[in-house]
Every structure is written in structure tokens, then in C-alpha cells.
PDB file of N, CA and C in Angstrom:
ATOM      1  N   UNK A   1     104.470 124.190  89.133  1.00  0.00           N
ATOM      2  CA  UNK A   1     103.791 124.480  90.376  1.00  0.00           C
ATOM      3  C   UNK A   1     104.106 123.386  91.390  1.00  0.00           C
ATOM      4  N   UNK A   2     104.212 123.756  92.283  1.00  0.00           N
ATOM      5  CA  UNK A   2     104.350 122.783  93.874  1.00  0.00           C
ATOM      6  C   UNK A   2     102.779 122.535  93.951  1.00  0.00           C
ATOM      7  N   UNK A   3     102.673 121.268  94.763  1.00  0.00           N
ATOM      8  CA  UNK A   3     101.401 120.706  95.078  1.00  0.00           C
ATOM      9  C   UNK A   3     101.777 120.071  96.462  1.00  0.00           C
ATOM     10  N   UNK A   4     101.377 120.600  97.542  1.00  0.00           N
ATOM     11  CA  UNK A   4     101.146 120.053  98.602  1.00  0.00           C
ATOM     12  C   UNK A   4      99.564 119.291  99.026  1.00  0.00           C
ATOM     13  N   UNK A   5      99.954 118.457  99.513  1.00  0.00           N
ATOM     14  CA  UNK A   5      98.652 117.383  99.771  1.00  0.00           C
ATOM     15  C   UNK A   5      98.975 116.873 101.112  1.00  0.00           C
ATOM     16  N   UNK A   6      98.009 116.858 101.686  1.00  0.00           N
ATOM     17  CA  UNK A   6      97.877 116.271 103.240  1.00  0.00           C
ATOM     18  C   UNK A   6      97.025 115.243 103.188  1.00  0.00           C
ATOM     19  N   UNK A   7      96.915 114.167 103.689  1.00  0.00           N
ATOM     20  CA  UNK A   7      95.905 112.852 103.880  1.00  0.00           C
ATOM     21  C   UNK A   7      95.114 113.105 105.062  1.00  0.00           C
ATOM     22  N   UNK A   8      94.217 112.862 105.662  1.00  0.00           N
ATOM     23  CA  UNK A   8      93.654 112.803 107.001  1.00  0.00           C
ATOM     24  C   UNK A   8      93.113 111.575 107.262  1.00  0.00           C
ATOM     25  N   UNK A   9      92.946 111.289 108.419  1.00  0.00           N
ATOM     26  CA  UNK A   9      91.689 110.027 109.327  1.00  0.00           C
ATOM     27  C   UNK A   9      91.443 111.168 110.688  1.00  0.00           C
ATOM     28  N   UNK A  10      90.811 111.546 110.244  1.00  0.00           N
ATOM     29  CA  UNK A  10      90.073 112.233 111.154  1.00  0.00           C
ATOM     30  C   UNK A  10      90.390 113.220 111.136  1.00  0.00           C
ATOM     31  N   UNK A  11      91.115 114.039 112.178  1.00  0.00           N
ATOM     32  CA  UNK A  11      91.864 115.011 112.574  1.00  0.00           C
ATOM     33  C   UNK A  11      93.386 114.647 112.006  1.00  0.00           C
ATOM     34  N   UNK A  12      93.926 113.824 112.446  1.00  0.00           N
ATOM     35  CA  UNK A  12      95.286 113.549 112.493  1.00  0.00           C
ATOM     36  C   UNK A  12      95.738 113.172 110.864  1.00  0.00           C
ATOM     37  N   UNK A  13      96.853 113.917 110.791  1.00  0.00           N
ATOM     38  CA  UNK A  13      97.426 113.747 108.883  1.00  0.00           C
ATOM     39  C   UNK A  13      98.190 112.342 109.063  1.00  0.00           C
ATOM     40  N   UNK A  14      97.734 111.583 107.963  1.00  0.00           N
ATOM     41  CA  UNK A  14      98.649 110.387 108.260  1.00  0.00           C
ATOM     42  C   UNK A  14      99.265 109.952 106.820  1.00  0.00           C
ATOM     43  N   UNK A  15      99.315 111.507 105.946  1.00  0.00           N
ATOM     44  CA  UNK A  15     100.635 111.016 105.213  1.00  0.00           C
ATOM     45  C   UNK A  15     100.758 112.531 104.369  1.00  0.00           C
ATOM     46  N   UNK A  16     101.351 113.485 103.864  1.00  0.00           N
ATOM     47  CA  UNK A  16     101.847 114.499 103.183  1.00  0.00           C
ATOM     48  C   UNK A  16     102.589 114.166 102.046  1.00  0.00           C
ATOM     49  N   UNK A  17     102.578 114.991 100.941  1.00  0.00           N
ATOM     50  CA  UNK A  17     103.258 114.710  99.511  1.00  0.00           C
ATOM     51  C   UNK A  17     103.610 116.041  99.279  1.00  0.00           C
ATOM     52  N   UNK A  18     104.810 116.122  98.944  1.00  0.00           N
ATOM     53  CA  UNK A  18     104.901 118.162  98.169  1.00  0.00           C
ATOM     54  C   UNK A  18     105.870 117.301  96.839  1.00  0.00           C
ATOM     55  N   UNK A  19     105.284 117.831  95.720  1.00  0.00           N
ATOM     56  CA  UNK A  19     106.014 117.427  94.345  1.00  0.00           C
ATOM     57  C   UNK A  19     105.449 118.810  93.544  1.00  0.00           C
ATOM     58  N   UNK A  20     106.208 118.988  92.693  1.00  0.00           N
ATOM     59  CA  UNK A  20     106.499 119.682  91.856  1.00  0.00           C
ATOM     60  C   UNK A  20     107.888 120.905  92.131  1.00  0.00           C
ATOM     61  N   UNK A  21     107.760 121.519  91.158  1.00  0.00           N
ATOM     62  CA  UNK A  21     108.762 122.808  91.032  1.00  0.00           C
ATOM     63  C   UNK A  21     107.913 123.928  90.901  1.00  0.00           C
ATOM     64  N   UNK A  22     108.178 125.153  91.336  1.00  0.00           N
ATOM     65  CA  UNK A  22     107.814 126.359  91.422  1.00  0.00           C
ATOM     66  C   UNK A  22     108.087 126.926  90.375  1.00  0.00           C
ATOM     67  N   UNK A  23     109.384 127.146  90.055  1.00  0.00           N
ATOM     68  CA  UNK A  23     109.711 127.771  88.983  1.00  0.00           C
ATOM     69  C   UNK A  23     109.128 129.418  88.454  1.00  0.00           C
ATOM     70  N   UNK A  24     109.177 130.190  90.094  1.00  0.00           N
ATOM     71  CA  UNK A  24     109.162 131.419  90.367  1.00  0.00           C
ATOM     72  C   UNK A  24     110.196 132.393  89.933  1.00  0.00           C
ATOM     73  N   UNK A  25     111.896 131.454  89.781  1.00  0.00           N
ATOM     74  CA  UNK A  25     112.423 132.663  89.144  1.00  0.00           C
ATOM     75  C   UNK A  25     113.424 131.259  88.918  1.00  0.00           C
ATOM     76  N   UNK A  26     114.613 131.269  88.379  1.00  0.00           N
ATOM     77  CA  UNK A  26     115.260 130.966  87.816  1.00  0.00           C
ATOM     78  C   UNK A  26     116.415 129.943  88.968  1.00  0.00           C
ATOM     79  N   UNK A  27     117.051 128.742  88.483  1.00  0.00           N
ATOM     80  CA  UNK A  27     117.434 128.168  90.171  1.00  0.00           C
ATOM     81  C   UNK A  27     118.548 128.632  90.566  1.00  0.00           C
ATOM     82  N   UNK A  28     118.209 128.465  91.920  1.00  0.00           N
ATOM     83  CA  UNK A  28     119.268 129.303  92.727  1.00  0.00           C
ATOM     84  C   UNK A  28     118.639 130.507  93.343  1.00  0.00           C
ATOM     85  N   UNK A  29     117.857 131.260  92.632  1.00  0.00           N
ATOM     86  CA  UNK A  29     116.838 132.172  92.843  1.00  0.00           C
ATOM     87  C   UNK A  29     115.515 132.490  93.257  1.00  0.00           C
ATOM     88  N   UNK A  30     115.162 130.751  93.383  1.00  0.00           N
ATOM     89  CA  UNK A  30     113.713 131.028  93.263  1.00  0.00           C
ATOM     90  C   UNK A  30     113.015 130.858  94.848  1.00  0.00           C
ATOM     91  N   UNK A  31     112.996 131.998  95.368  1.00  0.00           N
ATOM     92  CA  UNK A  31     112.313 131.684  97.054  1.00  0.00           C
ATOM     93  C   UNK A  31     111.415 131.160  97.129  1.00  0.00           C
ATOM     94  N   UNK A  32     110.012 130.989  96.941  1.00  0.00           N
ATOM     95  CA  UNK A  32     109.341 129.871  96.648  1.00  0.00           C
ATOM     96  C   UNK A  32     109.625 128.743  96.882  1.00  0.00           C
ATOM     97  N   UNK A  33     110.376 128.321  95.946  1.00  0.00           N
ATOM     98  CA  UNK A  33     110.842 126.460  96.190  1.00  0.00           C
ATOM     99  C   UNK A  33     112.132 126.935  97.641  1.00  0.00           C
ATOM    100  N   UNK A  34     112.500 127.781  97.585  1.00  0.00           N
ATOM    101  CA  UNK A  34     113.890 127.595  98.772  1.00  0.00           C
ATOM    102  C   UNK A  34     113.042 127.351  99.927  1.00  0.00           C
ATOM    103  N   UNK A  35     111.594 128.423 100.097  1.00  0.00           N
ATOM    104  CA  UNK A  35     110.679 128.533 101.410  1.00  0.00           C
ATOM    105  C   UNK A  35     110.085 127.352 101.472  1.00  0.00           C
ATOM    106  N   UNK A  36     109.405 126.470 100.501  1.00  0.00           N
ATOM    107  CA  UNK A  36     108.782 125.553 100.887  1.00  0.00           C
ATOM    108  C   UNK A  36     110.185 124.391 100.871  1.00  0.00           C
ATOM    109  N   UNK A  37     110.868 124.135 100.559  1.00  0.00           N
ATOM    110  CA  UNK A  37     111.781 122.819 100.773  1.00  0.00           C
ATOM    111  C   UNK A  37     112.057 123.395 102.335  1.00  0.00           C
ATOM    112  N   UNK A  38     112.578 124.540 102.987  1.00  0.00           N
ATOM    113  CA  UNK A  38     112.905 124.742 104.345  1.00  0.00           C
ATOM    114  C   UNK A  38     112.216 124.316 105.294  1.00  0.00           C
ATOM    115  N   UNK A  39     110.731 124.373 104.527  1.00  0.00           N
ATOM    116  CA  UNK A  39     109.984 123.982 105.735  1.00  0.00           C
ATOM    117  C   UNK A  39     109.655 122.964 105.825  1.00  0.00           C
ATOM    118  N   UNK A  40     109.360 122.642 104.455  1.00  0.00           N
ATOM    119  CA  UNK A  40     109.202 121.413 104.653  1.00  0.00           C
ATOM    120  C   UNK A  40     110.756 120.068 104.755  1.00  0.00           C
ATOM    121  N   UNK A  41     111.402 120.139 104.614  1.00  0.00           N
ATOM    122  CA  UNK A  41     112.564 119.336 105.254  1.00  0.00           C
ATOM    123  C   UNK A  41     112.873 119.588 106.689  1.00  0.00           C
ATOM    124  N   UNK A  42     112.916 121.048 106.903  1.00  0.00           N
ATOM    125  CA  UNK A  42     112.930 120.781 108.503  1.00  0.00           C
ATOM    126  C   UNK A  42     111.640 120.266 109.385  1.00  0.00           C
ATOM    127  N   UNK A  43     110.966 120.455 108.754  1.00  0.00           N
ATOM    128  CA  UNK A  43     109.632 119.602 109.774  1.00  0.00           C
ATOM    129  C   UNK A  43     110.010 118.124 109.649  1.00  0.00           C
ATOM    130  N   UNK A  44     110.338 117.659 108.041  1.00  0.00           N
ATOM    131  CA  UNK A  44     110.543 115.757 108.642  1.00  0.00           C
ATOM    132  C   UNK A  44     111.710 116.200 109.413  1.00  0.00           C
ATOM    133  N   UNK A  45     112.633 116.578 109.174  1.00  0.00           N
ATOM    134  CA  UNK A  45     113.893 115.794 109.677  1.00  0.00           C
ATOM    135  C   UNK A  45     113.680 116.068 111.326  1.00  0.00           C
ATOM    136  N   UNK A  46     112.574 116.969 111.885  1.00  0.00           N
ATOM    137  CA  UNK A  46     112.330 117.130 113.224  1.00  0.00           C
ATOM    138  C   UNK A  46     111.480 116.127 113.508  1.00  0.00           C
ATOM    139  N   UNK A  47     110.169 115.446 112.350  1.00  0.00           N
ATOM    140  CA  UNK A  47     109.598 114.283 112.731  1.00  0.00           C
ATOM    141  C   UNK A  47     110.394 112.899 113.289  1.00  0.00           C
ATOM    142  N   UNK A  48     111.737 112.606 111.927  1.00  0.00           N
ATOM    143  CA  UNK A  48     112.394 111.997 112.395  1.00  0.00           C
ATOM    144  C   UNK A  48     113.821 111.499 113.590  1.00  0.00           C
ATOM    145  N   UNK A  49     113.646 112.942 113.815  1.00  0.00           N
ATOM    146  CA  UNK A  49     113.922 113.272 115.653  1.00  0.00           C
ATOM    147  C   UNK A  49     113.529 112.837 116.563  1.00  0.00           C
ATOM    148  N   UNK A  50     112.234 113.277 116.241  1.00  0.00           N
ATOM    149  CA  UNK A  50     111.776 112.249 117.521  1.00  0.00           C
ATOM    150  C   UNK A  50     110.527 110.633 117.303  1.00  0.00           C
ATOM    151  N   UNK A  51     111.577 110.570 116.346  1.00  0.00           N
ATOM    152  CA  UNK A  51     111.599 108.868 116.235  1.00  0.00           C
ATOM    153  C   UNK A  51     110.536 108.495 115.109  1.00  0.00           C
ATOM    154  N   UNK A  52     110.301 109.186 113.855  1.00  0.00           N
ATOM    155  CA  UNK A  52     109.578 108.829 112.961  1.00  0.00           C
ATOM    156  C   UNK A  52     110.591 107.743 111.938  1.00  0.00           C
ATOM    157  N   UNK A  53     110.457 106.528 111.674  1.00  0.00           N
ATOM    158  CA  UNK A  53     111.153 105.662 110.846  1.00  0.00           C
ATOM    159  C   UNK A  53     111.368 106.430 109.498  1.00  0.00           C
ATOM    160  N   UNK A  54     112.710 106.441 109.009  1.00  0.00           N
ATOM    161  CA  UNK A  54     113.165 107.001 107.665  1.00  0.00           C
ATOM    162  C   UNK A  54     112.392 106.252 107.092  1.00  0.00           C
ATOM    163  N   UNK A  55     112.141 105.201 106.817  1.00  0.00           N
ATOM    164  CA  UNK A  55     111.509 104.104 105.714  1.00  0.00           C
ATOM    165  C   UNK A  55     110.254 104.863 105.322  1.00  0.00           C
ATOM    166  N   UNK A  56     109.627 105.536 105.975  1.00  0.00           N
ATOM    167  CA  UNK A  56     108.247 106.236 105.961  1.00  0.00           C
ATOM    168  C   UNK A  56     108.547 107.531 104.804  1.00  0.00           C
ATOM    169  N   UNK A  57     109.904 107.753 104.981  1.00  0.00           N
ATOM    170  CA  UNK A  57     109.879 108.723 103.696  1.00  0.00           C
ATOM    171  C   UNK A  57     110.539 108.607 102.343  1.00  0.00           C
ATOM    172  N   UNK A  58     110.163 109.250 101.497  1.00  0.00           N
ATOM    173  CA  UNK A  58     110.280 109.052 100.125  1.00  0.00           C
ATOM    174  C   UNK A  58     110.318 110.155  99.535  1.00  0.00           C
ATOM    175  N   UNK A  59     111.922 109.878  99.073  1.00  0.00           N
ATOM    176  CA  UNK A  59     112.475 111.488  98.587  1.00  0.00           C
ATOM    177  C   UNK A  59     113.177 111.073  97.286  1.00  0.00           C
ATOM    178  N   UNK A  60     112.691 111.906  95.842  1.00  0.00           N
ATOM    179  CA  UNK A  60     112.863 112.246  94.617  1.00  0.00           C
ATOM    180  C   UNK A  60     113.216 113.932  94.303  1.00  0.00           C
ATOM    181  N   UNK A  61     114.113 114.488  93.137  1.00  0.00           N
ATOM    182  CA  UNK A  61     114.159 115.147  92.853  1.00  0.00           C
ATOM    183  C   UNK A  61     112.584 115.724  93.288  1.00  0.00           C
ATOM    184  N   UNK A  62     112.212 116.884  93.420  1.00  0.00           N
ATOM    185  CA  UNK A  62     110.935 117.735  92.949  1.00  0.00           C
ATOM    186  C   UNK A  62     109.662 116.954  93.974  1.00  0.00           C
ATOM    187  N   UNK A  63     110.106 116.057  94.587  1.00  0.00           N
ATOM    188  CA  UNK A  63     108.923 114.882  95.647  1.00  0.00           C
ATOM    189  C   UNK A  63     109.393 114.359  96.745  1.00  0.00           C
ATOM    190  N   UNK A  64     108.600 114.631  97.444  1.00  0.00           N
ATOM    191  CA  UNK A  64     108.961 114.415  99.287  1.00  0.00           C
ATOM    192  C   UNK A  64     107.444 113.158  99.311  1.00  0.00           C
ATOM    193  N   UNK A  65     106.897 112.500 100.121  1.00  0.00           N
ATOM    194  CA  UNK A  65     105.824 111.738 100.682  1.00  0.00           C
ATOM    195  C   UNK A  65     106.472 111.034 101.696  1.00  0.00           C
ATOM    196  N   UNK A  66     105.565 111.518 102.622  1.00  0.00           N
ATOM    197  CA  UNK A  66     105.450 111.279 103.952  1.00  0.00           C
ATOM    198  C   UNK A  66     104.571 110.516 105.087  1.00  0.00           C
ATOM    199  N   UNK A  67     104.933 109.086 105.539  1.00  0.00           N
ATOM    200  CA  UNK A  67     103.637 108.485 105.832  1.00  0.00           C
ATOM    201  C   UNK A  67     103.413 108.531 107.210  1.00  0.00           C
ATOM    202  N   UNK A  68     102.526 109.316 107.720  1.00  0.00           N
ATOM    203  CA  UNK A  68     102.996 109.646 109.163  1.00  0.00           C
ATOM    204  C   UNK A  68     101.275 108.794 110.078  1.00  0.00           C
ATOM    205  N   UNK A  69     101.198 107.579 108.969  1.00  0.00           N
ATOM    206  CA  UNK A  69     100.252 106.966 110.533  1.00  0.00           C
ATOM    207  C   UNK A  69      99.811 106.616 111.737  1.00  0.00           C
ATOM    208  N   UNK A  70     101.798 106.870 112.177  1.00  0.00           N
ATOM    209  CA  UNK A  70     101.562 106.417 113.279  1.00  0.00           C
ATOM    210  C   UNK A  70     102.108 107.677 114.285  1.00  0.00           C
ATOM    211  N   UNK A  71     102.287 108.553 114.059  1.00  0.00           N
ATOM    212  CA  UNK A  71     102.697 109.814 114.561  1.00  0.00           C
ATOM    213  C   UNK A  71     102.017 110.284 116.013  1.00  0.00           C
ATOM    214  N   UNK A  72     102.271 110.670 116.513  1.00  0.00           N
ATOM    215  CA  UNK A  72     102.042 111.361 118.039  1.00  0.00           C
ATOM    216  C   UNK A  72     101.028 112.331 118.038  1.00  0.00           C
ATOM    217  N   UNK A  73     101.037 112.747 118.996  1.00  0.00           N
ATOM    218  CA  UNK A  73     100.493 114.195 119.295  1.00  0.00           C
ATOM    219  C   UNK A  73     101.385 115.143 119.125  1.00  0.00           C
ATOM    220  N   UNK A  74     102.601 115.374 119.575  1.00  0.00           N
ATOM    221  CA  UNK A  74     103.859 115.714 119.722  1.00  0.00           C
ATOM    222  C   UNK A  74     103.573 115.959 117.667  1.00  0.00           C
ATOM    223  N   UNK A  75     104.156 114.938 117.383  1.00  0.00           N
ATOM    224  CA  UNK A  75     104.319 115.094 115.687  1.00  0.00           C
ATOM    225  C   UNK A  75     103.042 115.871 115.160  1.00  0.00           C
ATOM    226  N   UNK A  76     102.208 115.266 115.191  1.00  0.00           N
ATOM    227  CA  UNK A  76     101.229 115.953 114.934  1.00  0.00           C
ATOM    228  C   UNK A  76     100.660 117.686 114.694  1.00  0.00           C
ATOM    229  N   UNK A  77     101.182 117.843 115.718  1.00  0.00           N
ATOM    230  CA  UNK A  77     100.655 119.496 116.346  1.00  0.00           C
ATOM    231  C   UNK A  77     102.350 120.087 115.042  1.00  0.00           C
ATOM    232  N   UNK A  78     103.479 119.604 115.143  1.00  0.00           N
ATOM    233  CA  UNK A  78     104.616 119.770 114.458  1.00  0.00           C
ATOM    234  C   UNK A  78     103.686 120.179 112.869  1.00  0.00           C
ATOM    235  N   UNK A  79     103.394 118.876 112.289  1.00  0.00           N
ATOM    236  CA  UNK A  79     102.643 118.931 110.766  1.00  0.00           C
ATOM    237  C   UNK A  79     101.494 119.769 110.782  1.00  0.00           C
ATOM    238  N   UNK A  80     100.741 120.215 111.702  1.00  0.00           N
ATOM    239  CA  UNK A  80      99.818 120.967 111.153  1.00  0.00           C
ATOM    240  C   UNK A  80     100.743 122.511 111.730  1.00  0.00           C
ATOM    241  N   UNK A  81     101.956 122.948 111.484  1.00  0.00           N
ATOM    242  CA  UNK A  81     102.775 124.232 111.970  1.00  0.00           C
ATOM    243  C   UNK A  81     103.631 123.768 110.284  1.00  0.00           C
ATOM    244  N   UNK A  82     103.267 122.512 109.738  1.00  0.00           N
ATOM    245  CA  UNK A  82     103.923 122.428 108.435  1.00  0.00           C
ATOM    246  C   UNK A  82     102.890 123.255 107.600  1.00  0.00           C
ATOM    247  N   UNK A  83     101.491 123.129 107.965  1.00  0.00           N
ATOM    248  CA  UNK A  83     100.543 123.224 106.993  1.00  0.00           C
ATOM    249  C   UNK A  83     100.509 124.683 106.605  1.00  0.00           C
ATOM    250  N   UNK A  84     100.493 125.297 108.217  1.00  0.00           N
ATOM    251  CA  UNK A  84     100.209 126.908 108.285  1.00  0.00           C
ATOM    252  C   UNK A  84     101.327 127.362 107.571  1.00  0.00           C
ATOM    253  N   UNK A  85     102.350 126.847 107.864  1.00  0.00           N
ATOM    254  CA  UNK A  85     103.819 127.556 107.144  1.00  0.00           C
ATOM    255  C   UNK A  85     103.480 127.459 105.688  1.00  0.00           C
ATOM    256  N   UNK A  86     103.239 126.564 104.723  1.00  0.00           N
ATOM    257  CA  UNK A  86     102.955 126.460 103.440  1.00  0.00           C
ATOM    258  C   UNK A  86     101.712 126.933 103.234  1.00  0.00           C
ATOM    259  N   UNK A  87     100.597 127.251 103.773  1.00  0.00           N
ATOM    260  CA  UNK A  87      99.228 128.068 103.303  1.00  0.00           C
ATOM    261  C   UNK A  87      99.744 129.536 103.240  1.00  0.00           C
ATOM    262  N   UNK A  88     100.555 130.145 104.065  1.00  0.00           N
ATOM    263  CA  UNK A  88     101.164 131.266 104.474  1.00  0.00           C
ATOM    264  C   UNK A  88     101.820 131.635 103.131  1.00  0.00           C
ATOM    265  N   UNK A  89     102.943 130.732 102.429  1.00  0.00           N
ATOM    266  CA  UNK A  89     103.719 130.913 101.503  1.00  0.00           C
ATOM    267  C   UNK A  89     102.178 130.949 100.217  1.00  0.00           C
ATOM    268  N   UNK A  90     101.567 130.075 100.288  1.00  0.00           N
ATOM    269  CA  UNK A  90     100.318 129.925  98.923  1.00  0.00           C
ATOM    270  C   UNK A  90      99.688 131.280  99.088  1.00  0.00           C
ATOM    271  N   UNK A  91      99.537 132.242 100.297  1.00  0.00           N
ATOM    272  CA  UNK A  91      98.224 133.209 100.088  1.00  0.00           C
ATOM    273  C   UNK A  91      98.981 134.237  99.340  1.00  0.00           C
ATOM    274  N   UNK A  92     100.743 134.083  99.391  1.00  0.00           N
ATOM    275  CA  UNK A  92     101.273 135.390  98.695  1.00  0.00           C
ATOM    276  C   UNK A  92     101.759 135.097  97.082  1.00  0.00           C
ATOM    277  N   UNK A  93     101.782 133.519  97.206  1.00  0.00           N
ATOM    278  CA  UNK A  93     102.430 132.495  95.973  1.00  0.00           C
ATOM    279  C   UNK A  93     100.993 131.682  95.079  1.00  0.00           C
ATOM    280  N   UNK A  94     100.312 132.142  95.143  1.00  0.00           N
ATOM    281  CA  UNK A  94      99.460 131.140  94.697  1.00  0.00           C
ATOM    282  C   UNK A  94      99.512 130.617  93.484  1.00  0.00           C
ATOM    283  N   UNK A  95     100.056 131.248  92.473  1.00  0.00           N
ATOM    284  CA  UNK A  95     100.288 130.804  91.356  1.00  0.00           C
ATOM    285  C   UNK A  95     101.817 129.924  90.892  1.00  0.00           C
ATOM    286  N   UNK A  96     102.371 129.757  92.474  1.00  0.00           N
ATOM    287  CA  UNK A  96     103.245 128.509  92.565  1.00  0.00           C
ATOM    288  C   UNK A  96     103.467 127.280  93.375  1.00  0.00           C
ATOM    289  N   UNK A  97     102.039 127.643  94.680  1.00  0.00           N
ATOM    290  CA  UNK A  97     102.506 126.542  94.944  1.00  0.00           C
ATOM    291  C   UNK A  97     100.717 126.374  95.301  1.00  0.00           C
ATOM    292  N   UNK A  98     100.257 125.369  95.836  1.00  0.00           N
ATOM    293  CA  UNK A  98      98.933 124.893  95.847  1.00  0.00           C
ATOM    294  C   UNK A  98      98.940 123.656  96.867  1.00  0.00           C
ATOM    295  N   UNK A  99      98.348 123.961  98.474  1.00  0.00           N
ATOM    296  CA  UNK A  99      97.883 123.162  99.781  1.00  0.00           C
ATOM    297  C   UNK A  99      96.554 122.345  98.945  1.00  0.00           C
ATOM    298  N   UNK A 100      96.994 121.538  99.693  1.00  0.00           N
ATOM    299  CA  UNK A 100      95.837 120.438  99.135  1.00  0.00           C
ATOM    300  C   UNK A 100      95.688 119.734 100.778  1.00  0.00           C
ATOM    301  N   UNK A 101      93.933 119.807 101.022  1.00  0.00           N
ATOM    302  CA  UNK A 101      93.646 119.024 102.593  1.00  0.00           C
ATOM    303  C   UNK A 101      92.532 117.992 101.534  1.00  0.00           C
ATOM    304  N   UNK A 102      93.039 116.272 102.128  1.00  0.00           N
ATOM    305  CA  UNK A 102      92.378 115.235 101.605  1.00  0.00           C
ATOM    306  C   UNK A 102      91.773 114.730 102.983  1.00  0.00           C
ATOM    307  N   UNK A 103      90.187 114.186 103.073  1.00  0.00           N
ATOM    308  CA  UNK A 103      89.750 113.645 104.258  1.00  0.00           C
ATOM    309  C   UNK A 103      89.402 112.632 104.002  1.00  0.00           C
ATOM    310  N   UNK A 104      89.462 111.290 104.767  1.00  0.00           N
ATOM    311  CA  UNK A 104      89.078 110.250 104.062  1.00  0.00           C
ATOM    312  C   UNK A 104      87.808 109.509 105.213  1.00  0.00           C
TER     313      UNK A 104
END
């Protein structure tokens, strides 16, 4: 299963994690993991567009974490269009992938 996790201070996410594997169908095959890596890689690599420090991310086989404390408004409004995109994929996938909202 994929596990997405969001951090909060307040409103604003100031760090995201997606780890695991889906393992919806077999690789190469499995839309699930293809839908959530799409979205979620194109949202950092658009964070780090407009000027989020690579150092902030941390990429492993099967694990992305993302420390976005110091992020914009601009970024911001971006990650929560990450969130909807992956709740979207969980309401039809639920038994592969799993949004996680943390408030602190």
C-alpha cells in the first residue's frame, strides 16, 4: 500500500511523505503507483521551479519526503491540488493507497 502523509502548522503543509508500493497489478502495469508517482513528482519538480531547495527532498526507491516549511502561497495552493489529486485516486483505490492529514 502507498501511504501519503501531509504535516501541517496551521493551514499551511510544511512537509509530505508518499512511501510504499501499490502493488495493484503487476510492474509496468500498475496505474495506481504510475497515477500517484505523476502527481506526485510533477508537483515537486513544479515546487522546485519555482525555487524550492532540492536539499528539502528525499528520494528512495518506494519514498519521496518533502520539507516544504518554507513554501509560499504560490506553493502552497500547488500542494493542496497535490492532496485533491491523491484523495481522488484513494476514493476509487482505497485498498492501495491511503492520504494521511497530520496537524500539529
Amino acid at each position: 500500500m502507498i501511504r501519503a502523509k501531509f504535516e501541517y502548522a496551521g493551514e499551511d503543509v510544511v512537509a509530505y511523505e508518499i512511501s510504499g508500493h501499490a502493488m495493484s497489478n503487476e510492474p509496468g502495469k500498475d496505474l495506481v503507483c504510475a497515477g500517484v508517482s505523476a502527481v506526485a513528482f510533477g508537483l515537486t519538480n513544479a515546487l522546485i521551479g519555482l525555487g524550492l531547495d532540492e536539499e528539502r527532498v528525499k528520494l528512495d526507491d518506494g519514498y519521496l519526503r518533502v520539507d516544504t516549511t518554507d513554501a509560499d502561497e504560490d506553493m502552497n495552493a500547488l500542494i493542496y491540488g497535490l492532496i485533491v489529486s491523491l484523495e481522488t485516486i484513494e476514493r476509487e483505490h482505497d485498498e492501495y493507497l491511503s492520504v494521511i492529514n497530520y496537524d500539529f
